[in-house]
N, C-alpha and C. Protein backbone atom coordinates (compact mmCIF):
# COMPACT_ATOMS: atom_id res chain seq x y z
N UNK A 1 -24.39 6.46 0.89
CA UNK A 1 -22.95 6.43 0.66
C UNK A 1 -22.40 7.83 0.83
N UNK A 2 -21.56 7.98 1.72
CA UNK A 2 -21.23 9.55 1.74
C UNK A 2 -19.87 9.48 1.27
N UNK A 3 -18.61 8.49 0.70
CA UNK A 3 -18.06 9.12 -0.33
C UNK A 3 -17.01 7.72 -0.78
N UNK A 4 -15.94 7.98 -1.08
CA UNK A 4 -15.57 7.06 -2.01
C UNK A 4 -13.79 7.03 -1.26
N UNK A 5 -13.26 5.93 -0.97
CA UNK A 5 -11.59 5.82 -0.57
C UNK A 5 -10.97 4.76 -1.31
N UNK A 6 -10.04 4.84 -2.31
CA UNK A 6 -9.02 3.92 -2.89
C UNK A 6 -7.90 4.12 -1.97
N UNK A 7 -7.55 2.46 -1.64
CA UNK A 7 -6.40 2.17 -1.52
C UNK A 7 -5.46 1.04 -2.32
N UNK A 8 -4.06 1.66 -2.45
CA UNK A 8 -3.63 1.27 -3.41
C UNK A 8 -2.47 0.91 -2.83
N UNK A 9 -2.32 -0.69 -3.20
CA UNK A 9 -0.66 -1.67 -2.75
C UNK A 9 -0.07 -1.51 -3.86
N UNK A 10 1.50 -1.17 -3.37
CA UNK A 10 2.28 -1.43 -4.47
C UNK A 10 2.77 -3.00 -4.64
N UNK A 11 3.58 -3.52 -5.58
CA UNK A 11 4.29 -4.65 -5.96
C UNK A 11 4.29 -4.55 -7.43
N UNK A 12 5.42 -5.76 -7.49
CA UNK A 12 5.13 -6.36 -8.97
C UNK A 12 4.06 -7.57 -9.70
N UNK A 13 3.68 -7.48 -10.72
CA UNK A 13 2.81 -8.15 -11.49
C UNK A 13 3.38 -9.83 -11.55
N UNK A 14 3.39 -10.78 -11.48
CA UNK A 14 4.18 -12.50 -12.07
C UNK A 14 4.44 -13.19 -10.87
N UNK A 15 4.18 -13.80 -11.12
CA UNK A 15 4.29 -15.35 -10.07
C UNK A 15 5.77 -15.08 -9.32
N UNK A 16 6.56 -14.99 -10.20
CA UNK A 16 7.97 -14.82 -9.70
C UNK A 16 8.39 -13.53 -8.56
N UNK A 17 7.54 -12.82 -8.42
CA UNK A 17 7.67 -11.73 -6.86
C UNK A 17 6.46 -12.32 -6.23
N UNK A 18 5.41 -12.98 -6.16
CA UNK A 18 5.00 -13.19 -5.03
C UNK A 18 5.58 -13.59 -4.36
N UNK A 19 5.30 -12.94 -2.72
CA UNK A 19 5.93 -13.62 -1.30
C UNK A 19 7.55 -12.65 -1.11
N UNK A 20 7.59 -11.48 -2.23
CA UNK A 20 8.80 -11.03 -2.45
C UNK A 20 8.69 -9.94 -1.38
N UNK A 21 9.48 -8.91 -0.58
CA UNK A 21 9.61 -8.14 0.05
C UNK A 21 8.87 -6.68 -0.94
N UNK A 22 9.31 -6.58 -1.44
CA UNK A 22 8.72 -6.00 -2.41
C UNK A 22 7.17 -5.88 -2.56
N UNK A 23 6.38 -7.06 -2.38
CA UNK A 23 5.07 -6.93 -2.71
C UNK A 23 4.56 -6.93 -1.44
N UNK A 24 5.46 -6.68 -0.40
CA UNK A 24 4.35 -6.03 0.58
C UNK A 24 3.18 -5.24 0.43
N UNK A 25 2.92 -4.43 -0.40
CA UNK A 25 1.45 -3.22 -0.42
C UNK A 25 0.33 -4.40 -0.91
N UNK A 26 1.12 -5.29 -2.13
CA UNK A 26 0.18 -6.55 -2.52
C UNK A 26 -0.87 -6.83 -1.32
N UNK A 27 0.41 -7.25 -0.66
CA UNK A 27 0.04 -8.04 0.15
C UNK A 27 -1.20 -7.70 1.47
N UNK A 28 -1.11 -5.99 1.91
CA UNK A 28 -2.12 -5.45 2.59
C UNK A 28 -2.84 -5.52 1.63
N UNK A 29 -3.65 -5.17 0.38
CA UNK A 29 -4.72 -5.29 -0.45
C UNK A 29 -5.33 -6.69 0.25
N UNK A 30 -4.09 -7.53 -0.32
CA UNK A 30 -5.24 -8.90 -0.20
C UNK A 30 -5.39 -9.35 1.83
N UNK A 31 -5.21 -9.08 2.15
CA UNK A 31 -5.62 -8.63 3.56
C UNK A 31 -6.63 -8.25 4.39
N UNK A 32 -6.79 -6.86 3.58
CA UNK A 32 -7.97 -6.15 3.28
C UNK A 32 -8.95 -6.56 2.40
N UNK A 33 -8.67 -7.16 1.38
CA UNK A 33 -9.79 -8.23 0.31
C UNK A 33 -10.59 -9.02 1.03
N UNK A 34 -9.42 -9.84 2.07
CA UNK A 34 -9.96 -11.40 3.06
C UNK A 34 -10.72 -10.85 3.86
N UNK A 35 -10.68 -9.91 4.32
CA UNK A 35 -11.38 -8.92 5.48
C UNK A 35 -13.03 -8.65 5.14
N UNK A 36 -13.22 -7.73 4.19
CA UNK A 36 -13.82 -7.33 3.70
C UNK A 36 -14.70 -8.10 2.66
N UNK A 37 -14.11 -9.14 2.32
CA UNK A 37 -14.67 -9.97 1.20
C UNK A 37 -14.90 -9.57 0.04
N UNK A 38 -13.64 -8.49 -0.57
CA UNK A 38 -14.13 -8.06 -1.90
C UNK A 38 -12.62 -8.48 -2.53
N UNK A 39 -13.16 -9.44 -3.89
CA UNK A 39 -12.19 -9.78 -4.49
C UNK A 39 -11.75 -8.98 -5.59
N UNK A 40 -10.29 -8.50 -5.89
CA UNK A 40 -9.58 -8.40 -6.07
C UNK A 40 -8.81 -8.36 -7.57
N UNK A 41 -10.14 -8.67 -8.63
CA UNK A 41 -9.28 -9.54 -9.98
C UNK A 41 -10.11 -9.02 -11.16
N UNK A 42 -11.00 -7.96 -11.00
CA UNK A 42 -11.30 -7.34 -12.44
C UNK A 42 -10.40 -6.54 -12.98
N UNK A 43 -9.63 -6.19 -14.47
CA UNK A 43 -9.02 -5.64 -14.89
C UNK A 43 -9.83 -4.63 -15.66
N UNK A 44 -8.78 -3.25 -15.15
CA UNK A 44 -9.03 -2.13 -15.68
C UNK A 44 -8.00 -1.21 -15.18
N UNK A 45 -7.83 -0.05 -15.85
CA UNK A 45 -6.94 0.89 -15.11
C UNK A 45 -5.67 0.54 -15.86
N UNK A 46 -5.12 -0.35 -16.00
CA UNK A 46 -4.13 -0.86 -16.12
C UNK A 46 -3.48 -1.89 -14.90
N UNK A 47 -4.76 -2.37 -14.06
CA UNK A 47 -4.30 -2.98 -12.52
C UNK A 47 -5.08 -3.89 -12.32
N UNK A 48 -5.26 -4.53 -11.32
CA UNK A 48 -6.33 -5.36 -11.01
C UNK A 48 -7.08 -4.92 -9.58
N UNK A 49 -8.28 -5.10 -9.90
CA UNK A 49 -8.88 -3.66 -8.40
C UNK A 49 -10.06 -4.75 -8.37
N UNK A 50 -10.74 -4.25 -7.11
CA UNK A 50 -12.37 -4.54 -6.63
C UNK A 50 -12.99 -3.92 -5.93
N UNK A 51 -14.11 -3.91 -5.81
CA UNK A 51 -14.88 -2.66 -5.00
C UNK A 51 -15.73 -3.29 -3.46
N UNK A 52 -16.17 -2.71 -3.17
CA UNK A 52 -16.94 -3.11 -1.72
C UNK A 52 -17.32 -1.77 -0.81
N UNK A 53 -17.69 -2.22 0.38
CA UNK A 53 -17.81 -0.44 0.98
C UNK A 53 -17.78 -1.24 2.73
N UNK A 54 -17.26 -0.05 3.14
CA UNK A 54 -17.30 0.08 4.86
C UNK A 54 -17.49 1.43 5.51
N UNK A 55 -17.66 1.63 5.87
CA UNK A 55 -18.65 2.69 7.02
C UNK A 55 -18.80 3.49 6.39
N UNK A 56 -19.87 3.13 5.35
CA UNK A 56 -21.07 3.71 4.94
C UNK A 56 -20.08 4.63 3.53
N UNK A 57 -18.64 4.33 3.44
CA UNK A 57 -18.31 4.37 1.85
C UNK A 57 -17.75 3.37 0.86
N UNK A 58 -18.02 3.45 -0.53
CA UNK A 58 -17.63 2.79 -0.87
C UNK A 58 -16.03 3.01 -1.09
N UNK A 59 -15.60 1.58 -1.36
CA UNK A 59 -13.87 1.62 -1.39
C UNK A 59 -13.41 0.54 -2.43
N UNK A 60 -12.48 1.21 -3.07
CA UNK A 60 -11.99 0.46 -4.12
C UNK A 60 -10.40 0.32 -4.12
N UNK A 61 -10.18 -1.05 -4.03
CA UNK A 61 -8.64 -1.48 -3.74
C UNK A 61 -8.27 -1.63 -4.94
N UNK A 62 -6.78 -1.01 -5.56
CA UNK A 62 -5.96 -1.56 -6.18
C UNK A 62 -4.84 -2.44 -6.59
N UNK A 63 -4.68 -3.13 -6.98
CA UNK A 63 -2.72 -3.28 -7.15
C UNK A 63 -2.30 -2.89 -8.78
N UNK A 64 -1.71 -1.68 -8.95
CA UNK A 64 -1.29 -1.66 -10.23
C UNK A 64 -0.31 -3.01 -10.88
N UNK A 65 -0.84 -3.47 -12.08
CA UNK A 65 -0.65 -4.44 -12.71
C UNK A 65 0.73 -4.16 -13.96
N UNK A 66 1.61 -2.74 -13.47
CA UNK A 66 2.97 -2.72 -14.42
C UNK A 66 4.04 -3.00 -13.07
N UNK A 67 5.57 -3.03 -13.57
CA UNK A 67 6.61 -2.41 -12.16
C UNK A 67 6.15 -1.85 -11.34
N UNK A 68 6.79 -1.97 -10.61
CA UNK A 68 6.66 -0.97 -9.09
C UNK A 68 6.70 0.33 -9.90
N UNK A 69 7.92 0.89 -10.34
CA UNK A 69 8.27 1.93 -10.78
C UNK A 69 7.80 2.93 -12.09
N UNK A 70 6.21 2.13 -12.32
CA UNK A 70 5.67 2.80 -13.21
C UNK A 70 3.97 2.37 -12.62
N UNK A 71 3.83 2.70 -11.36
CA UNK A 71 2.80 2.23 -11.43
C UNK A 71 1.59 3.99 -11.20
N UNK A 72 2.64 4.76 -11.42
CA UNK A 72 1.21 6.23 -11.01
C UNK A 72 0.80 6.03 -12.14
N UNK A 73 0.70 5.81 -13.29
CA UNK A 73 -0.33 5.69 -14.64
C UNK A 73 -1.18 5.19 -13.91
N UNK A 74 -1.29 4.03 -13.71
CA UNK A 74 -2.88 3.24 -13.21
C UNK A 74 -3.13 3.62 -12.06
N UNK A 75 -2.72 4.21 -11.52
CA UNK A 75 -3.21 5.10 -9.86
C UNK A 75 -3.92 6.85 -10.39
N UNK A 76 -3.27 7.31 -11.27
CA UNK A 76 -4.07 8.67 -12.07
C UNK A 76 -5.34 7.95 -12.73
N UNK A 77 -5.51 7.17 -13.48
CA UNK A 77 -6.43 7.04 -14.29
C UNK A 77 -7.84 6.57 -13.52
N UNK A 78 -7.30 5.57 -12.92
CA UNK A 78 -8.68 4.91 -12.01
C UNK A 78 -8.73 6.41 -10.68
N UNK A 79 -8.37 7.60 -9.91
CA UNK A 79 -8.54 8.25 -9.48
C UNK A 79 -9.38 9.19 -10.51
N UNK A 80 -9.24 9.56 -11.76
CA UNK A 80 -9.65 10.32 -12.66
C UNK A 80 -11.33 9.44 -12.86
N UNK A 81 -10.89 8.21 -13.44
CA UNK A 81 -11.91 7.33 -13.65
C UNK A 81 -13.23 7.98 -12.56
N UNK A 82 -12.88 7.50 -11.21
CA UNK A 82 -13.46 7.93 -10.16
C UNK A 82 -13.99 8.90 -9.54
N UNK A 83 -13.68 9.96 -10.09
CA UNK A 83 -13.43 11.49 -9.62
C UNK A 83 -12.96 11.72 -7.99
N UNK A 84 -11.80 10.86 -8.48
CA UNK A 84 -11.63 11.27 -6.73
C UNK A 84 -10.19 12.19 -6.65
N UNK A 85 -10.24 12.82 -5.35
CA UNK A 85 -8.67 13.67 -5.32
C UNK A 85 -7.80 13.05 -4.61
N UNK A 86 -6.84 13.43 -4.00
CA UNK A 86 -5.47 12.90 -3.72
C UNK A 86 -6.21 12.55 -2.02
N UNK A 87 -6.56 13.56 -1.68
CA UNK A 87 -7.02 13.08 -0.06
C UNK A 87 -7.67 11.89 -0.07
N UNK A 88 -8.64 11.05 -0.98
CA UNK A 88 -9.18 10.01 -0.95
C UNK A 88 -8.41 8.74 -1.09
N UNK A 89 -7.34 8.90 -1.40
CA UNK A 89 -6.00 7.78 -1.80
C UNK A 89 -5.22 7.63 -0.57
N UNK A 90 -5.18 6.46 -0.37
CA UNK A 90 -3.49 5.64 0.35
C UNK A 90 -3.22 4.55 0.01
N UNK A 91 -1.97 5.30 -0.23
CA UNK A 91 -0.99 4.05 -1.23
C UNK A 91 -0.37 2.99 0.20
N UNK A 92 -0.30 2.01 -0.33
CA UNK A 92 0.48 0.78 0.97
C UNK A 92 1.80 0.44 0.09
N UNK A 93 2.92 0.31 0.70
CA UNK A 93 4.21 -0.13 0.28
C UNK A 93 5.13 -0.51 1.40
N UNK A 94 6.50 -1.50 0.62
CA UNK A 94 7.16 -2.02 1.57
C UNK A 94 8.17 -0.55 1.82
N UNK A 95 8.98 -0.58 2.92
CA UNK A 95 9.98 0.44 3.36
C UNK A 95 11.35 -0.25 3.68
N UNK A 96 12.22 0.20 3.43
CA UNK A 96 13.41 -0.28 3.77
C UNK A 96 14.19 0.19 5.01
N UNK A 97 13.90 1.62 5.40
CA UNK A 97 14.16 2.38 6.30
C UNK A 97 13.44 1.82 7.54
N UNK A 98 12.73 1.20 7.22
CA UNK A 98 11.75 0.51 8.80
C UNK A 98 12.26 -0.78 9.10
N UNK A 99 12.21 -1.43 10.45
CA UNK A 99 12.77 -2.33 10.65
C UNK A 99 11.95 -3.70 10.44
N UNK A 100 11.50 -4.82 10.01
CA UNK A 100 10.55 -5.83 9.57
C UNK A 100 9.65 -5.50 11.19
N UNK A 101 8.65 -5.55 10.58
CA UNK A 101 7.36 -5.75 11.50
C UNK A 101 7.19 -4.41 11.86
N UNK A 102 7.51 -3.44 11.79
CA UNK A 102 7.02 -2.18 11.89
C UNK A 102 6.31 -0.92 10.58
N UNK A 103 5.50 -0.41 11.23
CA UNK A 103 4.71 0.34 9.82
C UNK A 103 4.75 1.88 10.56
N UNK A 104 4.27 3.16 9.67
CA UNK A 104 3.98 3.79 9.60
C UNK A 104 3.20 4.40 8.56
N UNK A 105 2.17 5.43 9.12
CA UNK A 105 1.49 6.14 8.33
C UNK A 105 1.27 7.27 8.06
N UNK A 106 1.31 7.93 7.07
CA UNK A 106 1.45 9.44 7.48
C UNK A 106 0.53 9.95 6.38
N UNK A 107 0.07 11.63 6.35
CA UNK A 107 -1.31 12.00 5.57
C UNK A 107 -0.42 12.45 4.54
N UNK A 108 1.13 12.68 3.93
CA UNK A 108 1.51 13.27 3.06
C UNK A 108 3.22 12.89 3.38
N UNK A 109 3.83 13.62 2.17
CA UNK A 109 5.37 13.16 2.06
C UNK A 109 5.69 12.91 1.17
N UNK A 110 7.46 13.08 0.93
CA UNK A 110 8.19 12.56 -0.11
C UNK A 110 8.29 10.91 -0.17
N UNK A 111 8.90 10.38 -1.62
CA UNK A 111 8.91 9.75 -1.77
C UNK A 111 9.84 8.41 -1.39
N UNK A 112 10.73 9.08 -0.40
CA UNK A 112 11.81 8.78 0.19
C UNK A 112 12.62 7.10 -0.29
N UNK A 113 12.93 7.96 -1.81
CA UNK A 113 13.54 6.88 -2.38
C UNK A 113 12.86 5.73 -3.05
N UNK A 114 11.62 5.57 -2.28
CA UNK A 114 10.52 4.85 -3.00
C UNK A 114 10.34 5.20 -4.78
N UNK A 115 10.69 4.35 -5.41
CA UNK A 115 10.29 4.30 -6.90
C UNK A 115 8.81 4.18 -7.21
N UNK A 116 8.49 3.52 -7.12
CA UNK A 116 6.95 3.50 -6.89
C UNK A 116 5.88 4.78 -6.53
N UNK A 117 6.07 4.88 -5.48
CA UNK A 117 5.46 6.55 -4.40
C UNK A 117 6.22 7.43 -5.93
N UNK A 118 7.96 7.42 -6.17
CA UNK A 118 8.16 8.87 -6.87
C UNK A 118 7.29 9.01 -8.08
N UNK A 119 7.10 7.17 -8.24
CA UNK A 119 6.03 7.94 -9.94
C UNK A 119 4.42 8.17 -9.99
N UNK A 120 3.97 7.63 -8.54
CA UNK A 120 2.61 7.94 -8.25
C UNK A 120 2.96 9.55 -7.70
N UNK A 121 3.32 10.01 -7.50
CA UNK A 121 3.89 11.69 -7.04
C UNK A 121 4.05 12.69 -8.62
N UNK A 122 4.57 11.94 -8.84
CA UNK A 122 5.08 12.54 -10.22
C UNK A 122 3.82 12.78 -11.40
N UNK A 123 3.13 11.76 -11.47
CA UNK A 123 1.90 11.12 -12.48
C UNK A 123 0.63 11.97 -11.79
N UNK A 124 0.43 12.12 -10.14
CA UNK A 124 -0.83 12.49 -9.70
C UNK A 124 -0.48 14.34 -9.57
N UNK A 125 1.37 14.88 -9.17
CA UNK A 125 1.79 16.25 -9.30
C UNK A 125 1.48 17.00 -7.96
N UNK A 126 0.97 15.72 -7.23
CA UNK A 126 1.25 16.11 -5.78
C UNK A 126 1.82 15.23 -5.08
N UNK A 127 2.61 14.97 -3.56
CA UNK A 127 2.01 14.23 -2.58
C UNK A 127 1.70 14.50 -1.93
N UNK A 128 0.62 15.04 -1.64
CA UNK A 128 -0.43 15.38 -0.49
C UNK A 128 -1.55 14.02 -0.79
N UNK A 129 -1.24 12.50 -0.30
CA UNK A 129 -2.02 11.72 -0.17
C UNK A 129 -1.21 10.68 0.86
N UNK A 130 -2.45 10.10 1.50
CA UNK A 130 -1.90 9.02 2.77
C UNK A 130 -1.02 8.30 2.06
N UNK A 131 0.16 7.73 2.81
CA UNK A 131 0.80 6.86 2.60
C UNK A 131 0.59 5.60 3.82
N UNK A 132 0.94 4.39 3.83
CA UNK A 132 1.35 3.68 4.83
C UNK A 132 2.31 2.63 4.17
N UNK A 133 3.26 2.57 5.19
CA UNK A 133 4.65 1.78 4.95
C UNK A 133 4.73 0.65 5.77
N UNK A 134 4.73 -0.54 4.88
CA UNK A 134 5.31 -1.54 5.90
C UNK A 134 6.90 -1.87 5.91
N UNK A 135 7.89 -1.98 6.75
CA UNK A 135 8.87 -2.14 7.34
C UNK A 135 9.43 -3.95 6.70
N UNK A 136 10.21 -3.61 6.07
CA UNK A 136 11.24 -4.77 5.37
C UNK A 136 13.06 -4.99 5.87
N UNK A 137 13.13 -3.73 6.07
CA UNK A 137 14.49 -3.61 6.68
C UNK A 137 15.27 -3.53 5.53
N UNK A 138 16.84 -3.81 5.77
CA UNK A 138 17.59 -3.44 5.12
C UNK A 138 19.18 -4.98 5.18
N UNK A 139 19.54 -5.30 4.22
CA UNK A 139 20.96 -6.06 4.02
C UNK A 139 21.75 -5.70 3.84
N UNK A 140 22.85 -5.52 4.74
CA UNK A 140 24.19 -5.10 4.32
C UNK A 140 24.83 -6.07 3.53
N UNK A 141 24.42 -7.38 3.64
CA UNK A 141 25.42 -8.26 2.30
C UNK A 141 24.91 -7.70 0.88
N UNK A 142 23.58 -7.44 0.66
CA UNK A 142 23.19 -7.78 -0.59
C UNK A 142 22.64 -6.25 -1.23
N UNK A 143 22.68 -6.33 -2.61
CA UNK A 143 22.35 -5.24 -3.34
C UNK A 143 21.15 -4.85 -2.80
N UNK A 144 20.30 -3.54 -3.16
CA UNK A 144 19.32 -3.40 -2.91
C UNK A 144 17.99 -3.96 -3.34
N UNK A 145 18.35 -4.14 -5.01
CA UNK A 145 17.57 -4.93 -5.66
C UNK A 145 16.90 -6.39 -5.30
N UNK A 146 18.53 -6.93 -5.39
CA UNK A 146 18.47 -8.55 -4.93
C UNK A 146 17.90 -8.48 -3.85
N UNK A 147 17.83 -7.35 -2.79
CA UNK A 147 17.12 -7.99 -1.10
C UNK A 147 15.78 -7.43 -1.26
N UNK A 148 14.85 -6.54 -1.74
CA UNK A 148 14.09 -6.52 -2.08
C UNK A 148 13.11 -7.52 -2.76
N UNK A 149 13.76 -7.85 -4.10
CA UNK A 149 12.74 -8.78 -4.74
C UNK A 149 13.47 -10.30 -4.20
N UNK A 150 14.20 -10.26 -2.78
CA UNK A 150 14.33 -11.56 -2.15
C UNK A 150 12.63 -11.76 -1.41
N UNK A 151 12.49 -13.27 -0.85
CA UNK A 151 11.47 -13.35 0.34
C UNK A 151 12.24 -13.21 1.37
N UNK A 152 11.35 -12.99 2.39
CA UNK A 152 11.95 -12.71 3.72
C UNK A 152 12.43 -14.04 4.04
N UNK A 153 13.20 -13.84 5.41
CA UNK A 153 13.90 -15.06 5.82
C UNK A 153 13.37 -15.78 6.91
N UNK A 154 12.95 -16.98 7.21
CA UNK A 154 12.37 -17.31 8.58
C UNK A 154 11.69 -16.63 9.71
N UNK A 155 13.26 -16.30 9.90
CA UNK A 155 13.01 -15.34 10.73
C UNK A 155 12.17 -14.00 10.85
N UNK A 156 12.50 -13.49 9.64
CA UNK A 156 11.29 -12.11 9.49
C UNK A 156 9.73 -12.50 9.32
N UNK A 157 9.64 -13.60 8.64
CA UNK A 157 7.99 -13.95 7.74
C UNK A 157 7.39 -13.36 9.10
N UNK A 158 7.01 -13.90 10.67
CA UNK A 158 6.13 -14.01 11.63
C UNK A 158 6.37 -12.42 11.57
N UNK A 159 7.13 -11.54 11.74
CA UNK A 159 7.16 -10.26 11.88
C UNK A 159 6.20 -9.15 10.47
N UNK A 160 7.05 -9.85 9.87
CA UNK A 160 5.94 -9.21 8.11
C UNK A 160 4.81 -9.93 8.83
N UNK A 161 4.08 -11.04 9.26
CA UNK A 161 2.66 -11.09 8.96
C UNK A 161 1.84 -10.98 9.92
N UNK A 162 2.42 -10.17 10.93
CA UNK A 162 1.99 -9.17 11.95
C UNK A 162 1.72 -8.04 11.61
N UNK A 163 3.09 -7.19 10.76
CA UNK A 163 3.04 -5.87 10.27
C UNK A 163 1.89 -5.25 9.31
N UNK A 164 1.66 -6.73 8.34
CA UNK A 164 0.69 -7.02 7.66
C UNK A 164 -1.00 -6.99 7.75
N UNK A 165 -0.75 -7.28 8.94
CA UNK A 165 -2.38 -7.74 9.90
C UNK A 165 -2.55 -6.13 10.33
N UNK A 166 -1.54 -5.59 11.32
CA UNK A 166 -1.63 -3.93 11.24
C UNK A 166 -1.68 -3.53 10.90
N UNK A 167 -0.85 -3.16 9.48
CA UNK A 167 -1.23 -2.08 8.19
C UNK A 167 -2.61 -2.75 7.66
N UNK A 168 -3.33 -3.43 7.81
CA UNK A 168 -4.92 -3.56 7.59
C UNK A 168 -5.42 -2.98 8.68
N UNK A 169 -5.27 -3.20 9.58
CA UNK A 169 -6.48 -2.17 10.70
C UNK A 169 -6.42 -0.84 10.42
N UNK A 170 -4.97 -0.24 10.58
CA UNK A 170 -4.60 0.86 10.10
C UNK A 170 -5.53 1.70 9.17
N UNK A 171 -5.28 0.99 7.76
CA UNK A 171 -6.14 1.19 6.74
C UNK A 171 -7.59 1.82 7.09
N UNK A 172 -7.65 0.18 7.87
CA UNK A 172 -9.58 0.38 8.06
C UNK A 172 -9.51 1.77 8.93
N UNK A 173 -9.06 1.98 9.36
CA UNK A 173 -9.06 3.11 10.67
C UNK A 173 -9.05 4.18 10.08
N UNK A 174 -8.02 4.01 9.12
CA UNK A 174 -8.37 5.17 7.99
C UNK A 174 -9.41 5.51 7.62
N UNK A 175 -10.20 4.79 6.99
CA UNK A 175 -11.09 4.57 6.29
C UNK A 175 -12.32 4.98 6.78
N UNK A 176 -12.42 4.67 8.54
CA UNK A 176 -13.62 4.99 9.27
C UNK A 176 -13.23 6.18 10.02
N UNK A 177 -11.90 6.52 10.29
CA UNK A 177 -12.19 7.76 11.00
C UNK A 177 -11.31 8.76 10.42
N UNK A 178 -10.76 8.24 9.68
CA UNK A 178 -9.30 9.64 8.86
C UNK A 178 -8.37 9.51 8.80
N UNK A 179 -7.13 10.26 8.82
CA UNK A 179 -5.60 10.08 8.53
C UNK A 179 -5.41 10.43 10.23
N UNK A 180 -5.63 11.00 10.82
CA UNK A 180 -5.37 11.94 12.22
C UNK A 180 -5.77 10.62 13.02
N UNK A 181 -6.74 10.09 13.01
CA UNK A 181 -6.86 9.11 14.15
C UNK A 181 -5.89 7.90 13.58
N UNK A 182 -5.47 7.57 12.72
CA UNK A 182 -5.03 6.29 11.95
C UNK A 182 -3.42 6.53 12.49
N UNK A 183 -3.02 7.82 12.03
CA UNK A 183 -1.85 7.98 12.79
C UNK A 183 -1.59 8.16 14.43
N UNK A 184 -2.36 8.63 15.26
CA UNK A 184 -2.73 9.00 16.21
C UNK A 184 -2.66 7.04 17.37
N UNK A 185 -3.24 6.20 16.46
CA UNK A 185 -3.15 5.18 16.75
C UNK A 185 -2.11 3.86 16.51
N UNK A 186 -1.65 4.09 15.13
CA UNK A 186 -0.53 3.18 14.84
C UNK A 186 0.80 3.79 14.39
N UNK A 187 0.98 5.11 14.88
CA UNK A 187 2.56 5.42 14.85
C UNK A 187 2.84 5.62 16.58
N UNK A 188 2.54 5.19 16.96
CA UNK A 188 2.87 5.55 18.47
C UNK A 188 3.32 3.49 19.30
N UNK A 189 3.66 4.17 20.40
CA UNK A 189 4.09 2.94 21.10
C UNK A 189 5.36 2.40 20.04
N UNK A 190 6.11 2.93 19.41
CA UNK A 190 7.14 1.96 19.01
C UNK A 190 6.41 0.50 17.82
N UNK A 191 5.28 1.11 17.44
CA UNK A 191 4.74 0.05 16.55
C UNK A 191 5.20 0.25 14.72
């Protein structure tokens, strides 16, 4: 085993946001779970995580189990737990600034409005850790709230579960070759 990578989806905890725009990061975890075959449902941390390994490290997925907006507690503790540092972490979350079906990834950054990212930033006192964003878009009819913890509409689902399927390779790409090739490969071409 030469070393150890958590990745960590954001969302909310209750029946009532699954399938929500919002639990996009959920949603790459369990993605990456189906992939990999590591389930997903021991509690600790304050989250629900599982372990497994791919190229030759082990990796441990999270989804913190409070709000979006309080979830760096259980992202510090299970990193502490672990002894791991900020370079070993990427967080997955939905983006509003992206258009549905598009992602990006990047090795560091602000929190750009993200509640979630500002309190995993805030709680860990850096961001110098991968991020990857999946792309939700944005409603001009509706609050921000309400279109967020809406589901997508027809029309978007086939686009989210494309974006979805990518921000998992992504990941893995991460995972096997770094932040430089991961970006190198899925921020380009307009993807």
């Amino acid at each position: 085993m030469v070393g150890t990578k958590m990745v960590v989806g954001l969302g909310n905890p209750g029946r009532q946001y699954v399938g929500t725009r919002h639990n996009t990061g959920f949603r790459v975890i369990d993605a990456l779970a189906e992939t990999l075959g590591i389930e997903v449902r021991k509690r600790k941390f304050g989250a629900r995580f599982g372990s497994g390994e791919l190229a030759d490290k082990k990796l441990i997925l999270l989804k913190p189990w409070q709000f979006m907006n309080r979830s760096g507690q259980a992202v510090a503790t299970a990193l502490g737990f672990y002894k791991l540092g900020a370079n070993d972490l990427l967080v997955a979350t939905d983006d509003m600034a992206l258009e549905p079906g598009r992602i990006r990834i990047r090795a560091k950054g602000s929190a750009g409005g993200h509640n979630g990212l500002a309190d995993i930033i805030e709680k860990l006192g850096t961001n110098q850790f991968a991020r990857l964003r999946v792309g939700i878009g944005q409603s001009q009819d509706e609050w921000t709230v309400d279109y967020v913890l809406d589901r997508p509409t027809e029309s978007e689902k086939p686009l989210l579960d494309a974006a979805i399927a990518t921000a998992r390779d992504a990941v893995l790409c991460w995972i096997e070759s770094g932040i430089d090739e991961a970006m190198n490969e899925f921020n380009m071409n307009g993807r």
